[in-house]
Structure formats: C-alpha cells, structure tokens
C-alpha atoms as a PDB file:
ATOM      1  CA  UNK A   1      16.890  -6.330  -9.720  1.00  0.00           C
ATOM      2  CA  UNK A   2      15.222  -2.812 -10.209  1.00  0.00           C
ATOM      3  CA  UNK A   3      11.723  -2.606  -9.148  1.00  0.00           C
ATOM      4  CA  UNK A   4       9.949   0.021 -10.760  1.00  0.00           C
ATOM      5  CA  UNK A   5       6.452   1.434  -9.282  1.00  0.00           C
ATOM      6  CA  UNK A   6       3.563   3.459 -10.859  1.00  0.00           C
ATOM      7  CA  UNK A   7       2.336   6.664  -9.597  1.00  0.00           C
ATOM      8  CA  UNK A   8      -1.005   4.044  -7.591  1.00  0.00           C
ATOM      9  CA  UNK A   9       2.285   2.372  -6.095  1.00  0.00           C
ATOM     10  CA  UNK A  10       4.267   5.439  -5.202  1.00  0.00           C
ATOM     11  CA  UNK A  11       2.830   4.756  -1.669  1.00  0.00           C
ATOM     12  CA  UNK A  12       3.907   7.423   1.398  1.00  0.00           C
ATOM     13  CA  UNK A  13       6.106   5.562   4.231  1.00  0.00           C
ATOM     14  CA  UNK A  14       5.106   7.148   7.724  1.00  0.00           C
ATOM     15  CA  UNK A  15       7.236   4.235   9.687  1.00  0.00           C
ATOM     16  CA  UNK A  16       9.123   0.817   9.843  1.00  0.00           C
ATOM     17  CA  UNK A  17       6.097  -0.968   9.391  1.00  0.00           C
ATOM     18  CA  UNK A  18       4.631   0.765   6.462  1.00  0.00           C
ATOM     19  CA  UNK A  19       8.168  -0.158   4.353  1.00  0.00           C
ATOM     20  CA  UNK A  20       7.894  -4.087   6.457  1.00  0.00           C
ATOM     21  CA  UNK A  21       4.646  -4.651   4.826  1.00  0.00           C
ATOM     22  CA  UNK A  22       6.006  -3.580   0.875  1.00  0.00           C
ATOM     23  CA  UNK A  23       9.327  -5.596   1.407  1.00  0.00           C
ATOM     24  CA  UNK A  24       7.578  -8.266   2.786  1.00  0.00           C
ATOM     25  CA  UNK A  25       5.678  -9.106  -0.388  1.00  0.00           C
ATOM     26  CA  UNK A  26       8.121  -8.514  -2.770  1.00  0.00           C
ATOM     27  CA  UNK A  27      10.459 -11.120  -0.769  1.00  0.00           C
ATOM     28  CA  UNK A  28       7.575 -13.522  -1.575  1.00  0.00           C
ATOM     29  CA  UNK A  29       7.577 -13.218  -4.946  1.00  0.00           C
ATOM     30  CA  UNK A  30      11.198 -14.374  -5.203  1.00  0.00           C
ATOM     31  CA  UNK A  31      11.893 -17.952  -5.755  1.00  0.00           C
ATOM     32  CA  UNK A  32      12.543 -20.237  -2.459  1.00  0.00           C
ATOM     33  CA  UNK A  33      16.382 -20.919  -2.755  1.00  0.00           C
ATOM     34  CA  UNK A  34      16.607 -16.620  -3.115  1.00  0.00           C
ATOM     35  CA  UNK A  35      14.646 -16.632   0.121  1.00  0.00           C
ATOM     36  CA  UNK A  36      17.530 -17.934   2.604  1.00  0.00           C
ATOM     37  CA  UNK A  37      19.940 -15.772   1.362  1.00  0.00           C
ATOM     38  CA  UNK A  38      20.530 -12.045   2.576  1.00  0.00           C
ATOM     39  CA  UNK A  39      19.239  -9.114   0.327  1.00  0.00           C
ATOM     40  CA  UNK A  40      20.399  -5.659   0.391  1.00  0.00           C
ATOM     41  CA  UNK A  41      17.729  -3.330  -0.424  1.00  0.00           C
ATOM     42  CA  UNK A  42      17.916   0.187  -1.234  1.00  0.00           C
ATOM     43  CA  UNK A  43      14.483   2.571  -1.304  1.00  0.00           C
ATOM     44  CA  UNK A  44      14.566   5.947  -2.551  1.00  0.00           C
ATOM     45  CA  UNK A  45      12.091   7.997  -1.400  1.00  0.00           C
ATOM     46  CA  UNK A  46      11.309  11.806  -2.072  1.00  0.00           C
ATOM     47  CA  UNK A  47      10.955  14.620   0.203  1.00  0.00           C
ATOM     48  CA  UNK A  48       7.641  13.114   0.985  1.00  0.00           C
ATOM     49  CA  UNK A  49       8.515   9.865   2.095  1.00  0.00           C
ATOM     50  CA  UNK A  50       6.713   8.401  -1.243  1.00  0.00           C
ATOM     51  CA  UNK A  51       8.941   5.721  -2.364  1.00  0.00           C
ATOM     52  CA  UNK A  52      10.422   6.427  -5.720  1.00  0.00           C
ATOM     53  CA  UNK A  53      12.509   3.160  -6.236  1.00  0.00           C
ATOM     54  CA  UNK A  54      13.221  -0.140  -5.057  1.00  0.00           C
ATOM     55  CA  UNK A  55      16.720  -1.823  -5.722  1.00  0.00           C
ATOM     56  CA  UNK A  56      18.338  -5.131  -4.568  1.00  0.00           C
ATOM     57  CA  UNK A  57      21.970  -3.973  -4.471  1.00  0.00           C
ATOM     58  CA  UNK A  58      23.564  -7.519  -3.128  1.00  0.00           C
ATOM     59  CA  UNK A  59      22.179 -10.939  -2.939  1.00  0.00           C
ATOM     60  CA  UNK A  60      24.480 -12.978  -0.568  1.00  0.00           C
ATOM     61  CA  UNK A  61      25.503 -16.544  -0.933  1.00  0.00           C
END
C-alpha cells in the first residue's frame, strides 16, 4: 500500500505526536482483521520535515 498525499496534505512533522496523529487515522481506515496485525510503515519526509510519502512495507500475520 502506497499512500500518496497532495501538496494541502504535505503536512510539516515537528515531533512523535504530530506523525501519531496521521498514522493513527490511516490505521482506521483499514479493515478490522488488518488492525491486529503489525504494520511496517515507512515516511519520507524532505529536508523540511514535510512528509513526502507514506508506505506500508510489511503487514505481519
């Protein structure tokens, strides 16, 4: 799953929370059985801590 955002969406992380709040919703929007298994995520972010990209790398079993 690649995530793509808009340039509205390309929000700037300052901290752990900031990037909580965007993973948190996008966890929601996956279907329950998805839910209780373990995601890897990777974010790219520029060199101003906008986030470029979102990726689920691994989805465990």
């Amino acid at each position: 799953m690649n995530i793509r955002l808009s340039a509205q969406e390309k929000i700037q992380i300052m901290n752990g929370e900031d990037l909580f709040a965007i993973m948190s919703k996008i966890l929601l929007r996956e279907a329950k059985i998805d839910r209780e298994k373990e995601h890897f995520w990777i974010v790219g972010l520029d060199a101003d801590n906008r986030i470029l990209f979102i990726e689920l790398v691994s989805l465990g079993s």
